[in-house]
C-alpha atoms as a PDB file:
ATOM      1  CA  UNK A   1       0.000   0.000   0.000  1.00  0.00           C
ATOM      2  CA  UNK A   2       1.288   3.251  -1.189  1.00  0.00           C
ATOM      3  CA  UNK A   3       2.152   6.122   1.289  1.00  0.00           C
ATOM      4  CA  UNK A   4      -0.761   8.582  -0.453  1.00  0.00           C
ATOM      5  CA  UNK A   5      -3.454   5.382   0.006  1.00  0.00           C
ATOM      6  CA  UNK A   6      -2.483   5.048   3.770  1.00  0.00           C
ATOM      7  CA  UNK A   7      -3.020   9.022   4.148  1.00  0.00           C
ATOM      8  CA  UNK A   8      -5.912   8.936   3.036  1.00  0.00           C
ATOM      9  CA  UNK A   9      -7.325   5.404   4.969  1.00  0.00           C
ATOM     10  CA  UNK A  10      -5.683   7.502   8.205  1.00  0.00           C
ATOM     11  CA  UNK A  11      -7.960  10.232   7.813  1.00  0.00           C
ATOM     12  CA  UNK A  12     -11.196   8.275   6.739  1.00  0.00           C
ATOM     13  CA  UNK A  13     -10.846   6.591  10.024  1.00  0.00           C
ATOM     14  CA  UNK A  14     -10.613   9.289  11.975  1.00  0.00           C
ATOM     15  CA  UNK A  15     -13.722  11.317  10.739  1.00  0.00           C
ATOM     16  CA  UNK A  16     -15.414   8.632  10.914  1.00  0.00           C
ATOM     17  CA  UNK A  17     -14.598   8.090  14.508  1.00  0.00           C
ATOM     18  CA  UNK A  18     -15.144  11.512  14.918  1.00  0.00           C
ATOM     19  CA  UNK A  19     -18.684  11.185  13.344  1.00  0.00           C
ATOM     20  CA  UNK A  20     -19.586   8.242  16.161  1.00  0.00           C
ATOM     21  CA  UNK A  21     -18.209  10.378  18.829  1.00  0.00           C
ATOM     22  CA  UNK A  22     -20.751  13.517  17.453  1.00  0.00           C
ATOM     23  CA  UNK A  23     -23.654  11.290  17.130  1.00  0.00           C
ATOM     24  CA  UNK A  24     -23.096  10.084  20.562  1.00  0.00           C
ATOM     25  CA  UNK A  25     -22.359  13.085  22.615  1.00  0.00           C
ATOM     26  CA  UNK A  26     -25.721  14.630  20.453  1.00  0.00           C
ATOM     27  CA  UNK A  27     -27.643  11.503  21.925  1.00  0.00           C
ATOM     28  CA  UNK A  28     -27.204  12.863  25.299  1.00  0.00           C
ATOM     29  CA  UNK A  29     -27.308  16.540  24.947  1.00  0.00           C
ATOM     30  CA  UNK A  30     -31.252  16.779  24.759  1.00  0.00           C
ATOM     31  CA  UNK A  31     -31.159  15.592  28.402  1.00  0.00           C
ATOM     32  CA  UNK A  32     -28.493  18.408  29.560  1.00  0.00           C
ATOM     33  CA  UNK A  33     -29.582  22.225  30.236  1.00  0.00           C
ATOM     34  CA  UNK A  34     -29.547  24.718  28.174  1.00  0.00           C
ATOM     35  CA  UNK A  35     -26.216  26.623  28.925  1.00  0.00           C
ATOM     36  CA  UNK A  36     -24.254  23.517  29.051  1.00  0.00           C
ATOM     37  CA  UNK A  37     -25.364  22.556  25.543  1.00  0.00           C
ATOM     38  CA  UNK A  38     -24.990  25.969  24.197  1.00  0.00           C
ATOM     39  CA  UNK A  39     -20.573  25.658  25.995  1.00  0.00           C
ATOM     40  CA  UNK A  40     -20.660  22.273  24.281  1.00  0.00           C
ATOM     41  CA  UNK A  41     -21.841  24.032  20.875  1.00  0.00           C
ATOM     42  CA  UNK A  42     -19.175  26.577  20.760  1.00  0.00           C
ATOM     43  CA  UNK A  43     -16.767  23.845  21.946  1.00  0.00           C
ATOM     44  CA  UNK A  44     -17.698  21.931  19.125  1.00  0.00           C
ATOM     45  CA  UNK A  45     -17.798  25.447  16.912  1.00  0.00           C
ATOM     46  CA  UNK A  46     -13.728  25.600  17.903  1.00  0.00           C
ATOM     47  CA  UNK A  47     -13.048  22.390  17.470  1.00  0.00           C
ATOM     48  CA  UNK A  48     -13.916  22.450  13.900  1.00  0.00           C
ATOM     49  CA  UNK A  49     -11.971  25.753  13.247  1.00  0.00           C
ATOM     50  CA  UNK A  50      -8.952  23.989  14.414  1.00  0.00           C
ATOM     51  CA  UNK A  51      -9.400  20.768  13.340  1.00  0.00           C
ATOM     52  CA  UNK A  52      -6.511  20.149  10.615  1.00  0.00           C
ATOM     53  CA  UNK A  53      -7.496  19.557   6.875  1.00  0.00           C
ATOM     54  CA  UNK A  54      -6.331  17.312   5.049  1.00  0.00           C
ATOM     55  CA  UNK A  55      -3.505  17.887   2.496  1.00  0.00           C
ATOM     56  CA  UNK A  56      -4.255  17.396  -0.957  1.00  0.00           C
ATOM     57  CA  UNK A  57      -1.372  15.752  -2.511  1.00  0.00           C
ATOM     58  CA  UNK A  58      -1.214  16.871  -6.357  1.00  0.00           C
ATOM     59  CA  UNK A  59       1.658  15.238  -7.380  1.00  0.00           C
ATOM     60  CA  UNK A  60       3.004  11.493  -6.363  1.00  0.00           C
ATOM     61  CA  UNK A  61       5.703  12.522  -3.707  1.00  0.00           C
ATOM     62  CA  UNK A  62       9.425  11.574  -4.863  1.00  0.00           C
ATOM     63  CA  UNK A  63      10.852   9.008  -2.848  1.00  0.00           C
ATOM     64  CA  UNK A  64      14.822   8.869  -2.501  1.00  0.00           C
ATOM     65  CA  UNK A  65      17.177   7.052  -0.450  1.00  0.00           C
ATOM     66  CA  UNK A  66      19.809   8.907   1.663  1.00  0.00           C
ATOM     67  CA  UNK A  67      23.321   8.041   2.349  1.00  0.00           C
ATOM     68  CA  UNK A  68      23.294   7.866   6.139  1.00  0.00           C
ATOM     69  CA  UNK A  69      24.149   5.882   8.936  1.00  0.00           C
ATOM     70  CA  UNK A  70      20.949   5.388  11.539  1.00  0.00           C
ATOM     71  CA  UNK A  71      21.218   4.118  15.180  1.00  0.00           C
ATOM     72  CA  UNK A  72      18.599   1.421  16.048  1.00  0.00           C
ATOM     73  CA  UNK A  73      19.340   0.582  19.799  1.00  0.00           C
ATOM     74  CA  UNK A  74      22.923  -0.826  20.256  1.00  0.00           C
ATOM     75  CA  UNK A  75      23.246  -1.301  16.292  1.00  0.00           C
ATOM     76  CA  UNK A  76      24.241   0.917  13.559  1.00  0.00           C
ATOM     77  CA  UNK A  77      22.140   0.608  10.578  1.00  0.00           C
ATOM     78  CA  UNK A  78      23.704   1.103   6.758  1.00  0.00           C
ATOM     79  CA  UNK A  79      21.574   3.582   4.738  1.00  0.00           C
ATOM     80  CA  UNK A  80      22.247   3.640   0.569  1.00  0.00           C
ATOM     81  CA  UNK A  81      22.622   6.146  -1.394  1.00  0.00           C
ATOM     82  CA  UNK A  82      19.516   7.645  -3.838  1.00  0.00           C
ATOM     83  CA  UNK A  83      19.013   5.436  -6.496  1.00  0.00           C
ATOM     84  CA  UNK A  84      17.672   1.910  -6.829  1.00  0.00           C
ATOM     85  CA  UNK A  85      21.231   0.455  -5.416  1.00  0.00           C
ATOM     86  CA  UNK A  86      24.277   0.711  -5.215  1.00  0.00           C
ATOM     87  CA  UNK A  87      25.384   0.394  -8.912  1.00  0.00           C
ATOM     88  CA  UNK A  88      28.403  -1.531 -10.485  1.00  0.00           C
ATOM     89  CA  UNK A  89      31.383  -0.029  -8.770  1.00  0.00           C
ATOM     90  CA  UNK A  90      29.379   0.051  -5.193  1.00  0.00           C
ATOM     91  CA  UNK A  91      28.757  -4.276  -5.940  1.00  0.00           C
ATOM     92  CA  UNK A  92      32.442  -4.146  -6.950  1.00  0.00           C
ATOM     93  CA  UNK A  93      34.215  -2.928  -4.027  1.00  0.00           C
ATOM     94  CA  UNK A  94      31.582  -5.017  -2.039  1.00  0.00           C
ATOM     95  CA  UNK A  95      32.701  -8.261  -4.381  1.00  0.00           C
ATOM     96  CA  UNK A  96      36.858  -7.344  -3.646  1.00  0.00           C
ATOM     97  CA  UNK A  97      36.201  -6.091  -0.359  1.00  0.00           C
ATOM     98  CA  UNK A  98      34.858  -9.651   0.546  1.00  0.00           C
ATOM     99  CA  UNK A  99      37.337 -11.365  -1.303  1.00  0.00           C
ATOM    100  CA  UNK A 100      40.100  -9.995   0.799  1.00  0.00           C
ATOM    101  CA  UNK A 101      38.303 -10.922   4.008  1.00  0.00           C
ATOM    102  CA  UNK A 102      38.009 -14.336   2.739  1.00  0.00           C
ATOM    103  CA  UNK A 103      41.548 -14.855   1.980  1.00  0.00           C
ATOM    104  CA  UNK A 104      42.656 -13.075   5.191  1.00  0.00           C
ATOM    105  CA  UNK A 105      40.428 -16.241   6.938  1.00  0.00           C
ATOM    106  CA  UNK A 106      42.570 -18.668   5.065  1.00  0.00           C
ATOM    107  CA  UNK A 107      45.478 -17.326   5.390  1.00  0.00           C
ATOM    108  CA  UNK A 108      44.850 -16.686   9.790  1.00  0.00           C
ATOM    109  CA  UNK A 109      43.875 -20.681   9.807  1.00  0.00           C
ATOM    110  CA  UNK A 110      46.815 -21.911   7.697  1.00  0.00           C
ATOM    111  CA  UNK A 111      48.621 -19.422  10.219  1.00  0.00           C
ATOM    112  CA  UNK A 112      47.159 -20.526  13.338  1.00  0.00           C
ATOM    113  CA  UNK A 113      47.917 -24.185  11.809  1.00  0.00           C
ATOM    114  CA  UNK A 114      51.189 -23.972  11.474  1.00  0.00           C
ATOM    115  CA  UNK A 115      51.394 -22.688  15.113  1.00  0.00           C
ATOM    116  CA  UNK A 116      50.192 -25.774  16.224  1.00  0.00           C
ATOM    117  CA  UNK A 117      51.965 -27.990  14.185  1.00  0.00           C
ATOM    118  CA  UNK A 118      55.531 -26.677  15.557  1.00  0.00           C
ATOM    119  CA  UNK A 119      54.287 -26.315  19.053  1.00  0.00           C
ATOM    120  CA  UNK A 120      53.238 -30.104  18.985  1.00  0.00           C
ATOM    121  CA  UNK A 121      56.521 -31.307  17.092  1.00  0.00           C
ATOM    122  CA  UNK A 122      58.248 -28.931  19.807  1.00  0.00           C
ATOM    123  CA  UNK A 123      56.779 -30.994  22.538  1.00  0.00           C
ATOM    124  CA  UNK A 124      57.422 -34.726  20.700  1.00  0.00           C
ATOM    125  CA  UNK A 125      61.001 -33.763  20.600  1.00  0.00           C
ATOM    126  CA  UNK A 126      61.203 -32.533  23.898  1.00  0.00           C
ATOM    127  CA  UNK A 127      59.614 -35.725  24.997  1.00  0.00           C
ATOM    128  CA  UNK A 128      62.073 -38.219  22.720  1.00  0.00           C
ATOM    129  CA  UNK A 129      64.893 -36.272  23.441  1.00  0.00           C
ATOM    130  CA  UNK A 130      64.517 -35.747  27.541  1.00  0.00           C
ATOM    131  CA  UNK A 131      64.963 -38.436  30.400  1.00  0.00           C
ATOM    132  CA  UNK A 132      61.628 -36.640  32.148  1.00  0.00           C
ATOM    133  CA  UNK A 133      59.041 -39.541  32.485  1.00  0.00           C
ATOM    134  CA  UNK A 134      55.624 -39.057  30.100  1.00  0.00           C
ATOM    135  CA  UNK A 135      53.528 -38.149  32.382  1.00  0.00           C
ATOM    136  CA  UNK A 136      55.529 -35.004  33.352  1.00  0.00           C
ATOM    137  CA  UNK A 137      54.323 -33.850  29.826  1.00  0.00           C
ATOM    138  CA  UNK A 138      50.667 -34.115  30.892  1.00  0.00           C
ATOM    139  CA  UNK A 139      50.951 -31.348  32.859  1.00  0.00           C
ATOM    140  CA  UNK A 140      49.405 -28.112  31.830  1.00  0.00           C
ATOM    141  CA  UNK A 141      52.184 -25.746  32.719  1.00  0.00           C
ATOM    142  CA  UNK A 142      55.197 -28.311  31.431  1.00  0.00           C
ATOM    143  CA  UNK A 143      54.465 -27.299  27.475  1.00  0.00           C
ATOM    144  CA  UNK A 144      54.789 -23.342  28.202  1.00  0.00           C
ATOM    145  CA  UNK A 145      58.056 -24.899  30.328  1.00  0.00           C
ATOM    146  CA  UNK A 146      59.707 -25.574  27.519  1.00  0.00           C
ATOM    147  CA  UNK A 147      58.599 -22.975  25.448  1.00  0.00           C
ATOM    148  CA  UNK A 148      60.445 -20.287  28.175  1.00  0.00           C
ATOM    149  CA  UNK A 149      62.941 -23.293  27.647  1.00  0.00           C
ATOM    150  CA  UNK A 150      63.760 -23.323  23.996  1.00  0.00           C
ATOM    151  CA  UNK A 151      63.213 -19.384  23.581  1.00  0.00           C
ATOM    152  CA  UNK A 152      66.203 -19.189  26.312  1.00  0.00           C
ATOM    153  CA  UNK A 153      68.593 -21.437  24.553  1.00  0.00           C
ATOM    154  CA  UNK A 154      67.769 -20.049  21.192  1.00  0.00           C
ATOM    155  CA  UNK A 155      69.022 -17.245  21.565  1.00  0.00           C
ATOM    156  CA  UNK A 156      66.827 -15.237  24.247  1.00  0.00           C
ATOM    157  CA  UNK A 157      68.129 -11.485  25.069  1.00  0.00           C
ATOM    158  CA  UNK A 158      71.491 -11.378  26.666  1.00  0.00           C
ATOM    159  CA  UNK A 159      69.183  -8.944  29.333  1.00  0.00           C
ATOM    160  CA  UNK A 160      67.045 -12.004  29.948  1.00  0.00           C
ATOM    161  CA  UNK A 161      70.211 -14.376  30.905  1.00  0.00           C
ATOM    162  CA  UNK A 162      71.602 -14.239  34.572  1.00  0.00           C
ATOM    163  CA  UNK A 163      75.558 -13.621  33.886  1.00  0.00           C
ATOM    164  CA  UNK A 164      78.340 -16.256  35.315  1.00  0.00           C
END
């Protein structure tokens, strides 16, 4: 439904529940005196004089989209540009722009990965190479052990090492 057809459903509603509310209050008026129904008739008199009229709309309002960025609670909201969308070079960027965040995914997992593939061969050779029973290795605190371990005899700062 159109913005003009709601307008006007809006206002047909409301004089028509203005209409019920006349027809009722003049239901009960007979019974009232006379200078309380002649306040309610100027009442009513003022009431009309102010009541608002209804625009006439003589041309279909324009309806554009502005570039803007609306806050709906604790989100942001993206508004477009006029238009009917974004166009080539705005579905372009969008295409590259997710692209790149895709690759940047891979590449953090393959990464992260790798991480965890020296850290594990770190601790089999630590294990093969030591005289430490196994189940010193199932301790949560022995693998970051010999991590401080191995960065000290790799070649840790020279300010880290206590001198002799």
């Amino acid at each position: 439904m159109s913005t003009s057809h709601q307008v006007q459903r809006d206002d047909i509603l409301q004089n028509r529940f203005g209409l019920r509310v006349a027809a009722r209050l003049s239901a009960g008026a007979s019974e009232l005196p006379h200078e309380l129904s002649e306040r309610l008739r100027v009442a009513r008199q003022q009431a009309l004089a102010h009541r608002k009229r209804p625009a006439v709309v003589a041309h279909r309002p324009v309806v554009s989209r502005a570039a803007a960025v609306m806050r709906q609670g604790p989100a942001a909201v993206l508004g477009l540009g006029g238009g009917d969308g974004p166009g080539f070079w705005g579905r372009a960027s969008t295409a590259v722009l997710l692209a790149g965040l895709a690759i940047g995914l891979v590449a953090i997992n393959i990464v992260q990965g790798d991480d965890r593939a020296v850290d594990i061969a770190d601790l089999d050779a630590a294990l093969l190479t030591d005289d430490l029973p196994p189940q010193a290795y199932t301790d949560p605190g022995f693998l970051q052990f010999l991590k401080t371990q191995h960065h000290e005899r790799s070649g840790g700062s020279s300010s880290d090492r206590p001198e002799t």
